[in-house]
PDB file of N, CA and C in Angstrom:
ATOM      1  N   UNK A   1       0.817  -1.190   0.000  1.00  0.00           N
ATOM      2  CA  UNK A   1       0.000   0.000   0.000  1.00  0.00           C
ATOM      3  C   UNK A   1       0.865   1.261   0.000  1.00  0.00           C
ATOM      4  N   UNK A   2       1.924   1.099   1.041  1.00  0.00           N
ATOM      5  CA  UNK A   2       3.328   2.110   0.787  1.00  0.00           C
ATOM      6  C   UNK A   2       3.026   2.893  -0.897  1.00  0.00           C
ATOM      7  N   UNK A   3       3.657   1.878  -1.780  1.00  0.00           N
ATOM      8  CA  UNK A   3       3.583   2.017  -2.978  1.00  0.00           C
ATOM      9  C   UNK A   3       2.587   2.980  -4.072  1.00  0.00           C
ATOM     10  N   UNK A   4       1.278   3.505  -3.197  1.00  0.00           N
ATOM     11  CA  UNK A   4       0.336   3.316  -3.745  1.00  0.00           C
ATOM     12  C   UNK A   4       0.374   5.351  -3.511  1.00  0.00           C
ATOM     13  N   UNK A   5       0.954   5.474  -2.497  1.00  0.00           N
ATOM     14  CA  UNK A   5       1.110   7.102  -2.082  1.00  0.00           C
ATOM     15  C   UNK A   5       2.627   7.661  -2.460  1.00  0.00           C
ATOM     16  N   UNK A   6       3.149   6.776  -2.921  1.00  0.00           N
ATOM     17  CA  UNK A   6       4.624   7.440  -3.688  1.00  0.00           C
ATOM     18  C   UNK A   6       4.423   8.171  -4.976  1.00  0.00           C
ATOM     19  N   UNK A   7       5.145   8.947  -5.450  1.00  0.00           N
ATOM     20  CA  UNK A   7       4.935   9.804  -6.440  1.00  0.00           C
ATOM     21  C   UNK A   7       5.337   8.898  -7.542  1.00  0.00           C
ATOM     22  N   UNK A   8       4.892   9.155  -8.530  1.00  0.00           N
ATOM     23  CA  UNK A   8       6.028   8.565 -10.082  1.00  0.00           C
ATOM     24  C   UNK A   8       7.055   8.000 -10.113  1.00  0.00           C
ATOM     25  N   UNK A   9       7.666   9.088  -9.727  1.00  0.00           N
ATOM     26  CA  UNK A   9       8.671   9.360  -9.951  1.00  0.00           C
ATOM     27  C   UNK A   9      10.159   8.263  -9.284  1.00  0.00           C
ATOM     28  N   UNK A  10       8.995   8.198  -7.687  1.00  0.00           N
ATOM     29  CA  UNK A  10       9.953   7.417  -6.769  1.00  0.00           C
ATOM     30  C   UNK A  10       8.986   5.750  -6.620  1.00  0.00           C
ATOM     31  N   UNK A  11       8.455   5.337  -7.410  1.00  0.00           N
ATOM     32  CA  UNK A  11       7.649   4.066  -7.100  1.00  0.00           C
ATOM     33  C   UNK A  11       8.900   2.875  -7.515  1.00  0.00           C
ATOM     34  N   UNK A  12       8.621   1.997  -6.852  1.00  0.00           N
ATOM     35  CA  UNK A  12       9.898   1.040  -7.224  1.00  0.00           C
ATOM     36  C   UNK A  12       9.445   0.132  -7.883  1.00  0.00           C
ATOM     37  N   UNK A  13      10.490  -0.317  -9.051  1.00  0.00           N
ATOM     38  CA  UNK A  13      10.665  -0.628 -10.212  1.00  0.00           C
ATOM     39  C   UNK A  13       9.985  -1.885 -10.467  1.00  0.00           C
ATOM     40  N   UNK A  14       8.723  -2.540 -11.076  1.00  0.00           N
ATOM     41  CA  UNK A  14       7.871  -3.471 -11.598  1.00  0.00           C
ATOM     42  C   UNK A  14       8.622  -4.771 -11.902  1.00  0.00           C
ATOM     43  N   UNK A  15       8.275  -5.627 -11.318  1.00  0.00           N
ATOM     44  CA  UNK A  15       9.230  -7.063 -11.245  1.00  0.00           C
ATOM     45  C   UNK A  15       8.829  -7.341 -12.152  1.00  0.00           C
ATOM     46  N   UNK A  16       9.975  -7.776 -12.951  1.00  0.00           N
ATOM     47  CA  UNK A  16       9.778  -8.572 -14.497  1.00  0.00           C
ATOM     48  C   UNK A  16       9.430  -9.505 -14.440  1.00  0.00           C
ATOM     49  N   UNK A  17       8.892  -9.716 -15.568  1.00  0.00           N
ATOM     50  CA  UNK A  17       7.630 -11.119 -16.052  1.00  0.00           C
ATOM     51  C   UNK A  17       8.899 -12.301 -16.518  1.00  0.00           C
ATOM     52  N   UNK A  18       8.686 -13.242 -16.403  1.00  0.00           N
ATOM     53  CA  UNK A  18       9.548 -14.347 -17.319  1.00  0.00           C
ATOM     54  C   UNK A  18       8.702 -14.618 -18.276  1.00  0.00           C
ATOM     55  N   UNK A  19       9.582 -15.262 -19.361  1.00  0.00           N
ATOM     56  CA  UNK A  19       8.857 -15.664 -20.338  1.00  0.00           C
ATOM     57  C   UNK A  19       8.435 -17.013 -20.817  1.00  0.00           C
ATOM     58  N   UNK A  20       7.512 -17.108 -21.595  1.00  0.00           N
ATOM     59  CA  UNK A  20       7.124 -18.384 -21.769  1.00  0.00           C
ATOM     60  C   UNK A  20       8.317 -19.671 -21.256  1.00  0.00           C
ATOM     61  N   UNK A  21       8.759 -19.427 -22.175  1.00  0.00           N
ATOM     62  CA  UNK A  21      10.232 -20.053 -22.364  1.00  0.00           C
ATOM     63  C   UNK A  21      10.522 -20.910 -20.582  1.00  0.00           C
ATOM     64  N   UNK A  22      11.135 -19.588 -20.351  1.00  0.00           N
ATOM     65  CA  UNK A  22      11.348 -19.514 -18.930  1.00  0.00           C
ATOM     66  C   UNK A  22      10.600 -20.364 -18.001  1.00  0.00           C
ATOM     67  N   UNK A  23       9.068 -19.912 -18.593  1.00  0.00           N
ATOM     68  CA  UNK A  23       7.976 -20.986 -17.427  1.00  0.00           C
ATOM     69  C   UNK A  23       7.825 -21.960 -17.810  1.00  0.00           C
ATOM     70  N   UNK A  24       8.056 -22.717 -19.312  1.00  0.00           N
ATOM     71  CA  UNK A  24       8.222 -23.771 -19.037  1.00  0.00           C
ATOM     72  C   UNK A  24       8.855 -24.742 -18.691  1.00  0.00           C
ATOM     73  N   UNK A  25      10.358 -24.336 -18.903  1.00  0.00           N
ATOM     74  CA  UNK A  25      11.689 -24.657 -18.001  1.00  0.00           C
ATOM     75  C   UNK A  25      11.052 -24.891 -16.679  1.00  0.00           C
ATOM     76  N   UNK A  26      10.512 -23.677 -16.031  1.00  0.00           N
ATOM     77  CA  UNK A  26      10.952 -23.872 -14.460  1.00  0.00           C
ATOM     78  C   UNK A  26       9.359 -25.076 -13.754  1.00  0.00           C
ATOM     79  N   UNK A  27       8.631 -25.413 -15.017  1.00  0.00           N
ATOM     80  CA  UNK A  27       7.273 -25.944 -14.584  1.00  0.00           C
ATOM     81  C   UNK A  27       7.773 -27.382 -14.824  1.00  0.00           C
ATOM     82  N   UNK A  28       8.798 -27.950 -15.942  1.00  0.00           N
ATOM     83  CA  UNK A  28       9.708 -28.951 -16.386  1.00  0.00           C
ATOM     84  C   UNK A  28      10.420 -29.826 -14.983  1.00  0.00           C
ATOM     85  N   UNK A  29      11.398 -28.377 -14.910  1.00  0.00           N
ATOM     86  CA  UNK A  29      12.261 -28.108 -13.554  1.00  0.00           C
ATOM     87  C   UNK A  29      11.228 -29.101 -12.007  1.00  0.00           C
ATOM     88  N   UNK A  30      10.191 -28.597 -12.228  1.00  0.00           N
ATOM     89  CA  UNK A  30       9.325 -28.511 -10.803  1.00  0.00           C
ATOM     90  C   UNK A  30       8.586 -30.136 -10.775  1.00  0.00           C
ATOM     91  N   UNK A  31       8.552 -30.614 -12.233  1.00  0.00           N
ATOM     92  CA  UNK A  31       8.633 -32.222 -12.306  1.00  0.00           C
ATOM     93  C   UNK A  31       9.429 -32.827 -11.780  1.00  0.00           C
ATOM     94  N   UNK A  32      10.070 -32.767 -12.315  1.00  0.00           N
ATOM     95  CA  UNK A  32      11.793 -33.224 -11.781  1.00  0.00           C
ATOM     96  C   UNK A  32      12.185 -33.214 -10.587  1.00  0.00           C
ATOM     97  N   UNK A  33      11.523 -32.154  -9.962  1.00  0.00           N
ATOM     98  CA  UNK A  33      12.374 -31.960  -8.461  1.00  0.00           C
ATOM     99  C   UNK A  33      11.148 -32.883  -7.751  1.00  0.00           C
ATOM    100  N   UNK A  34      10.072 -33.038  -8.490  1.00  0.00           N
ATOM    101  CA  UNK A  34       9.317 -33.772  -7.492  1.00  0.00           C
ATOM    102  C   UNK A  34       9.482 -35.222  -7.174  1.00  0.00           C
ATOM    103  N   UNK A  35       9.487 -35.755  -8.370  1.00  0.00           N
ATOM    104  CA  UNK A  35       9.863 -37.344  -8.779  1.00  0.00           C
ATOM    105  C   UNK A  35      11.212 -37.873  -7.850  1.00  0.00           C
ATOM    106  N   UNK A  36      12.319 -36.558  -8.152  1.00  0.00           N
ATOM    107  CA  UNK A  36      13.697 -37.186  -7.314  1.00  0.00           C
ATOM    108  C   UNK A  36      13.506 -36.319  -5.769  1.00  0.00           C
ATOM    109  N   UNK A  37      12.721 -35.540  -5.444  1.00  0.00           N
ATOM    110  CA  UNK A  37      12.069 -35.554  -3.870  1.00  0.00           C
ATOM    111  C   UNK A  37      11.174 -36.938  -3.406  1.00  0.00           C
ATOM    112  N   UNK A  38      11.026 -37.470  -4.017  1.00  0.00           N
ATOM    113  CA  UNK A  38       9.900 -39.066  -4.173  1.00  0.00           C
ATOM    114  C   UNK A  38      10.857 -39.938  -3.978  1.00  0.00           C
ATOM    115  N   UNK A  39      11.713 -40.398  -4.877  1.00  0.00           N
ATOM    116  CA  UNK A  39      12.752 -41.342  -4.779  1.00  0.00           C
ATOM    117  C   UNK A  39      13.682 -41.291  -3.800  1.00  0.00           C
ATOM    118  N   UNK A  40      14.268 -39.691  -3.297  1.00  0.00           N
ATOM    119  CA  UNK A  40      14.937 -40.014  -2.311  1.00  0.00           C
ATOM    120  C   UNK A  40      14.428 -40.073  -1.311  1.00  0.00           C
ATOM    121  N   UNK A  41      12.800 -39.752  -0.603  1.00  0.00           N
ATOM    122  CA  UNK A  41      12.256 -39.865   0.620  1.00  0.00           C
ATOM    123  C   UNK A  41      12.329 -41.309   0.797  1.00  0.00           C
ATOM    124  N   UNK A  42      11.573 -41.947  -0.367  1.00  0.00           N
ATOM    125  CA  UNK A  42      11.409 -43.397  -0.676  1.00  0.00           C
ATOM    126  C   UNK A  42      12.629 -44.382   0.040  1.00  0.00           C
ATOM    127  N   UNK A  43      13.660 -43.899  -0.244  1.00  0.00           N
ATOM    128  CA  UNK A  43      14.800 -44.442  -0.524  1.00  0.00           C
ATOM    129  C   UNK A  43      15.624 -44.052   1.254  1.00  0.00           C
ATOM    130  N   UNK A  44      15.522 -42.769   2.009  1.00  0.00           N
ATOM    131  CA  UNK A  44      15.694 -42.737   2.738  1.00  0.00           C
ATOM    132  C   UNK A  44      15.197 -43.454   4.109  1.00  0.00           C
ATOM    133  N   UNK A  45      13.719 -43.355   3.679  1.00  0.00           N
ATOM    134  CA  UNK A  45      12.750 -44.537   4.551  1.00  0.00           C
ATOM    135  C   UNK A  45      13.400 -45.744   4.185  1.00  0.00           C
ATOM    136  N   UNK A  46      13.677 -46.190   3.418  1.00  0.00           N
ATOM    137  CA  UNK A  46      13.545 -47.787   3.817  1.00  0.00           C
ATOM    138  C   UNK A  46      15.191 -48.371   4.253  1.00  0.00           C
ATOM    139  N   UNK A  47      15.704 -47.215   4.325  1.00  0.00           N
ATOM    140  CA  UNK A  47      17.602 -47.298   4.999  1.00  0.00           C
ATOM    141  C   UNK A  47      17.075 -46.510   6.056  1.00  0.00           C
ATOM    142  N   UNK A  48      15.791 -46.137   6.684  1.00  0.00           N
ATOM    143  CA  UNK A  48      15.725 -45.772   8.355  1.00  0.00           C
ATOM    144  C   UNK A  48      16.180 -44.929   8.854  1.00  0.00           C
ATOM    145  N   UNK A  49      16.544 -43.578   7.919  1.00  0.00           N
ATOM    146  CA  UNK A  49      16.669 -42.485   8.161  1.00  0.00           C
ATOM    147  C   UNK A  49      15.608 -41.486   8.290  1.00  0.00           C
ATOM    148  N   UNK A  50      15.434 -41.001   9.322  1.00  0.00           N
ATOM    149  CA  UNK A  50      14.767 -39.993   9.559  1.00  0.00           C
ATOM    150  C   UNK A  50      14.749 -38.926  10.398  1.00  0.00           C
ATOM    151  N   UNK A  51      15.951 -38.373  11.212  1.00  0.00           N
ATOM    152  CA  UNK A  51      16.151 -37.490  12.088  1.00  0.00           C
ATOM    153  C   UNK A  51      17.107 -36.147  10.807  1.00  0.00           C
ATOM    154  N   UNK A  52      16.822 -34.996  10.905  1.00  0.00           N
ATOM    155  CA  UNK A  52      17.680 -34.137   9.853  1.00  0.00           C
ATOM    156  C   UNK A  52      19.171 -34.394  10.079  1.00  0.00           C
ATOM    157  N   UNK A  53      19.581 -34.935  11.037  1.00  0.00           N
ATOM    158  CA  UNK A  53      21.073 -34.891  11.566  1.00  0.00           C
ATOM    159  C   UNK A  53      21.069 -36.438  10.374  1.00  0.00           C
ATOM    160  N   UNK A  54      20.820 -37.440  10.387  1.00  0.00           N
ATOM    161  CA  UNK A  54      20.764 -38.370   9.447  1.00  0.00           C
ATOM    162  C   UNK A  54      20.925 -37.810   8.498  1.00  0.00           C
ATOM    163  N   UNK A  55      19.552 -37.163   8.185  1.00  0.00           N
ATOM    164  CA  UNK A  55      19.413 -36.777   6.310  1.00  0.00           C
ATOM    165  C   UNK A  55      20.934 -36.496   6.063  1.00  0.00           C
ATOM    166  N   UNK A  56      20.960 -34.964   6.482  1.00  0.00           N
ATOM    167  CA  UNK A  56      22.069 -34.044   6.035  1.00  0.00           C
ATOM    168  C   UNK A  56      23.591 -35.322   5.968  1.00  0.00           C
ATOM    169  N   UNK A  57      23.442 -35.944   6.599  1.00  0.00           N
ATOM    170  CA  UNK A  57      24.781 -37.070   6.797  1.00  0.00           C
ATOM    171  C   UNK A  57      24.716 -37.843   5.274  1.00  0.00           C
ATOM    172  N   UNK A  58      23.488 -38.310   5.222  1.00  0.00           N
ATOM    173  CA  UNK A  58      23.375 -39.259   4.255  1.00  0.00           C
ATOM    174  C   UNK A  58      23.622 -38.744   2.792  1.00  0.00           C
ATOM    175  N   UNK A  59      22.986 -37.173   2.822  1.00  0.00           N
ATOM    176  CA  UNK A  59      23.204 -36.609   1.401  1.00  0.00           C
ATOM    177  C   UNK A  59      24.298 -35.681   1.400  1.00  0.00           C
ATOM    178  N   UNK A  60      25.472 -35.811   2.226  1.00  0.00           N
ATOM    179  CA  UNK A  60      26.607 -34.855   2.550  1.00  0.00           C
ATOM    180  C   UNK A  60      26.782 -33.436   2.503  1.00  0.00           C
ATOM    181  N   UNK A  61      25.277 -33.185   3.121  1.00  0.00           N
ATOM    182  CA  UNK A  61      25.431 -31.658   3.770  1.00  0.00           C
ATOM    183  C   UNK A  61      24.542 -30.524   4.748  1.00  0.00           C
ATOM    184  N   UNK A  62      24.872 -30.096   5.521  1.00  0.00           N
ATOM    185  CA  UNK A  62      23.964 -29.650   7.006  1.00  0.00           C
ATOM    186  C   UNK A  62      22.791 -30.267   6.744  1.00  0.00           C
ATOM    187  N   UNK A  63      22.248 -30.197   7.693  1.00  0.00           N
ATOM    188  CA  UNK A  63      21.172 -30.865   8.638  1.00  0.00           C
ATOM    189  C   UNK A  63      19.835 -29.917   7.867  1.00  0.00           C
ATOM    190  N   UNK A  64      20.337 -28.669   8.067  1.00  0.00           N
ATOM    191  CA  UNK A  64      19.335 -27.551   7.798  1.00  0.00           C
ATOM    192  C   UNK A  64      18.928 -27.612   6.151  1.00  0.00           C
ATOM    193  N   UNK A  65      19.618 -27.632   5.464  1.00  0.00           N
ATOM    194  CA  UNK A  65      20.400 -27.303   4.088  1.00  0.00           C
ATOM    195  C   UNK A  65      19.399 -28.674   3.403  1.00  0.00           C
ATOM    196  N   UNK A  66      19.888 -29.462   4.199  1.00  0.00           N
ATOM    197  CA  UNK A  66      19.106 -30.881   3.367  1.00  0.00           C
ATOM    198  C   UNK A  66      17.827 -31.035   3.592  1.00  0.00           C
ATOM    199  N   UNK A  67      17.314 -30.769   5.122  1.00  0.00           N
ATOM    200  CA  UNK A  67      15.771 -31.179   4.751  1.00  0.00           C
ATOM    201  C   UNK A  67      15.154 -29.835   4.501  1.00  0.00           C
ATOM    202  N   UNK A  68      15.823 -28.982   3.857  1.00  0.00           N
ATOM    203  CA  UNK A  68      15.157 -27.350   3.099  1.00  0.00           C
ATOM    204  C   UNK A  68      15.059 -27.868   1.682  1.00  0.00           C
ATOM    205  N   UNK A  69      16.040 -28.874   1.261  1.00  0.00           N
ATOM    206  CA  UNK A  69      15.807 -29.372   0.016  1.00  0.00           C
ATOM    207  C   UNK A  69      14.985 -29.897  -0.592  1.00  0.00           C
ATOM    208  N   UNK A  70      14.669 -30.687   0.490  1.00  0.00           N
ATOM    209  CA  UNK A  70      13.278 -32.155   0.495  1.00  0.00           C
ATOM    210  C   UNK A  70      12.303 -31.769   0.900  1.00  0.00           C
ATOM    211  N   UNK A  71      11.966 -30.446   1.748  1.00  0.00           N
ATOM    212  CA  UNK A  71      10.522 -29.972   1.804  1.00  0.00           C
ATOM    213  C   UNK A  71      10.402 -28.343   1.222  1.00  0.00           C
ATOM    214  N   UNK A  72      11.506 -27.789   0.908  1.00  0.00           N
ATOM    215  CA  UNK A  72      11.235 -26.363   0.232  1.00  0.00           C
ATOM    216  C   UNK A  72      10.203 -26.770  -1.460  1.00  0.00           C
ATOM    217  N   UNK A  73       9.037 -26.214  -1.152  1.00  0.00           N
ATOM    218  CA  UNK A  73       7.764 -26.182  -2.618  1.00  0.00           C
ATOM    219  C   UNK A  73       8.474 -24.944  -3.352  1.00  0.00           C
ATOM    220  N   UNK A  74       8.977 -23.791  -3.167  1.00  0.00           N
ATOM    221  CA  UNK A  74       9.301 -23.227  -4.126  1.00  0.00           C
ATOM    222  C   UNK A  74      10.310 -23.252  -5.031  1.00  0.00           C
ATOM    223  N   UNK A  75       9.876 -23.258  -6.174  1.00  0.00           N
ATOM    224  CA  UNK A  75      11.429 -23.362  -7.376  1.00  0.00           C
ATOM    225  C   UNK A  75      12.790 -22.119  -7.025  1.00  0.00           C
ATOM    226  N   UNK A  76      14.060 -23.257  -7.112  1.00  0.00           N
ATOM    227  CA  UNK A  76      14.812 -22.517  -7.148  1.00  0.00           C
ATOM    228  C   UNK A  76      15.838 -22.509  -7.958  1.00  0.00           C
ATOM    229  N   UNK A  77      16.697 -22.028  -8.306  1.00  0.00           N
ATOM    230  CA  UNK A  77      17.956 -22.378  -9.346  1.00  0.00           C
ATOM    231  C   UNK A  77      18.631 -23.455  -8.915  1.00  0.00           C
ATOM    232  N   UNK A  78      18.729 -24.475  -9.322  1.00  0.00           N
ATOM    233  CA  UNK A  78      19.983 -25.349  -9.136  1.00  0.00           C
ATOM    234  C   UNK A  78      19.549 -26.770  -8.140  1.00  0.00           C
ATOM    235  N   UNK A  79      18.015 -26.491  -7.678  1.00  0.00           N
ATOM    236  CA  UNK A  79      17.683 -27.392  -6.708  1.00  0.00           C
ATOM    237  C   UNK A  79      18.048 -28.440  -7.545  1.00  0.00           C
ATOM    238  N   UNK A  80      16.842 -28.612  -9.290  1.00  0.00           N
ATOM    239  CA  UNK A  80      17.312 -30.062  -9.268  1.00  0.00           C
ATOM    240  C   UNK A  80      19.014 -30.680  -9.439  1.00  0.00           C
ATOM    241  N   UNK A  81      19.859 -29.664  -9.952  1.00  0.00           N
ATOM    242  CA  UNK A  81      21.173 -30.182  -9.529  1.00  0.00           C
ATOM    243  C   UNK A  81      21.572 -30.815  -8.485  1.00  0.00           C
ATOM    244  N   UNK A  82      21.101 -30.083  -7.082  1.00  0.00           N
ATOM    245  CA  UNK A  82      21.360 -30.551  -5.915  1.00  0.00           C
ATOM    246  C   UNK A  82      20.306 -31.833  -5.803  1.00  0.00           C
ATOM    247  N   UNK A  83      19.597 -31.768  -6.143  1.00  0.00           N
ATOM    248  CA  UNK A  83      18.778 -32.858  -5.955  1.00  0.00           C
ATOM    249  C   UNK A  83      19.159 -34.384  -6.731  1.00  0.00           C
ATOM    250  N   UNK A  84      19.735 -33.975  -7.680  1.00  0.00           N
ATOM    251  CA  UNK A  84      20.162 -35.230  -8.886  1.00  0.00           C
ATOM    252  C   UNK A  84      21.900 -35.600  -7.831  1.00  0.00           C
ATOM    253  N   UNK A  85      22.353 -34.546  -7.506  1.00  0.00           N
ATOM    254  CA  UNK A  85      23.785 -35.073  -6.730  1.00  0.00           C
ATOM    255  C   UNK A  85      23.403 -35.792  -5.075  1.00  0.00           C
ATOM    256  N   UNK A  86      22.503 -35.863  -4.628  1.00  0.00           N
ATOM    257  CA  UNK A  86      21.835 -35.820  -3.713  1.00  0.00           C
ATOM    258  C   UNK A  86      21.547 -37.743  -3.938  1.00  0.00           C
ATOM    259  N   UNK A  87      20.582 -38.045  -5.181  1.00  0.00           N
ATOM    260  CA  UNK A  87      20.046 -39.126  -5.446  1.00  0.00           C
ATOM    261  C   UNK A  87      21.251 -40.139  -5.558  1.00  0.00           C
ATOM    262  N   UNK A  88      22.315 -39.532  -6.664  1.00  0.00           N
ATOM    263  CA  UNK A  88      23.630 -40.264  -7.085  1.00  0.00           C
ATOM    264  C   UNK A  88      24.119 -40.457  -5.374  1.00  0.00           C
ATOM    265  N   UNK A  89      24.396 -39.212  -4.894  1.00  0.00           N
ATOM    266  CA  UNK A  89      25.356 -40.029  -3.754  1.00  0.00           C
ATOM    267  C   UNK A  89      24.424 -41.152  -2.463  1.00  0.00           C
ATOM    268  N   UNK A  90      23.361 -41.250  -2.786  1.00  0.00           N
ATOM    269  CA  UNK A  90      22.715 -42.002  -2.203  1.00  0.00           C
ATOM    270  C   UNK A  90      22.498 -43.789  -3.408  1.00  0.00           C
ATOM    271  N   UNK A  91      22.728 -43.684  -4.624  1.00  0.00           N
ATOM    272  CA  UNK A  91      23.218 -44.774  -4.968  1.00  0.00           C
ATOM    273  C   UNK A  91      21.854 -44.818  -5.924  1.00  0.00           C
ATOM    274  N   UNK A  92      20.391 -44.268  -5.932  1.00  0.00           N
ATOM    275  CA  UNK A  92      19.369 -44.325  -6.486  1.00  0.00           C
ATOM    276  C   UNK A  92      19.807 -43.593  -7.957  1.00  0.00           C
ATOM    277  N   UNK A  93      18.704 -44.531  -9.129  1.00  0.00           N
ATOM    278  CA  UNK A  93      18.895 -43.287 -10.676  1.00  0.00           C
ATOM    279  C   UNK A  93      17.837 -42.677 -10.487  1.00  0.00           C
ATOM    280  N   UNK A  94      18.321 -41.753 -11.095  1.00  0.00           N
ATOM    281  CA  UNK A  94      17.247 -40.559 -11.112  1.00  0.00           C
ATOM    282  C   UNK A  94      15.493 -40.934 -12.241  1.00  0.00           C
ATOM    283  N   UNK A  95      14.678 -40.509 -11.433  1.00  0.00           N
ATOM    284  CA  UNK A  95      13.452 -40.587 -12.152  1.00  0.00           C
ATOM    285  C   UNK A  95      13.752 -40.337 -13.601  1.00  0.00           C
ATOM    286  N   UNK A  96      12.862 -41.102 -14.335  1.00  0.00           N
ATOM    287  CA  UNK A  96      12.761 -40.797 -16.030  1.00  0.00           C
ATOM    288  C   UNK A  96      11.927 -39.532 -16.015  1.00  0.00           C
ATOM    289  N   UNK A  97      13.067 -38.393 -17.011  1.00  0.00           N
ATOM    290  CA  UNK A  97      12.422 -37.167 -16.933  1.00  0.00           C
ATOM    291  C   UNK A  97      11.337 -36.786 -18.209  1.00  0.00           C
TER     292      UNK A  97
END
């Protein structure tokens, strides 16, 4: 609402749109991260991991860091990278994309 009593002049600058392109990458992207969020929960359950001090051990990195991976819903750059290095060092292939 701030926004709404600023002059012209000083209103801050309109967040750019992505483009098609872009959204379908990141809607692609958001497959992907789901299927290998699936496989490695899958895969963590049945090796009896379930405390974050586990996770983060099992996928070689903080505690915090890893289960932000496995339950963060919003798209981000590079998750499914981390997510595909994540599956490999746990020994699972990655979902058919």
């Amino acid at each position: 609402m701030r926004a709404m009593s600023l002059p012209p002049d000083q209103m801050p600058p309109a967040k750019p749109k992505i483009s098609p392109k872009e959204c379908r990458r990141r809607d692609a992207d958001r497959l992907v991260m789901i299927r290998l969020k699936m496989a490695i929960g899958r895969e963590l359950d049945e090796r009896g991991i379930t405390t974050p001090a586990e996770i983060g051990a099992a996928l070689g990195m903080p505690a915090a860091e890893a289960t932000g991976l496995l339950t963060r819903k919003q798209w981000r750059e590079g998750a499914v990278e981390q997510l595909e290095a994540a599956a490999a060092r746990l020994g699972i292939q990655a979902p058919n994309q």
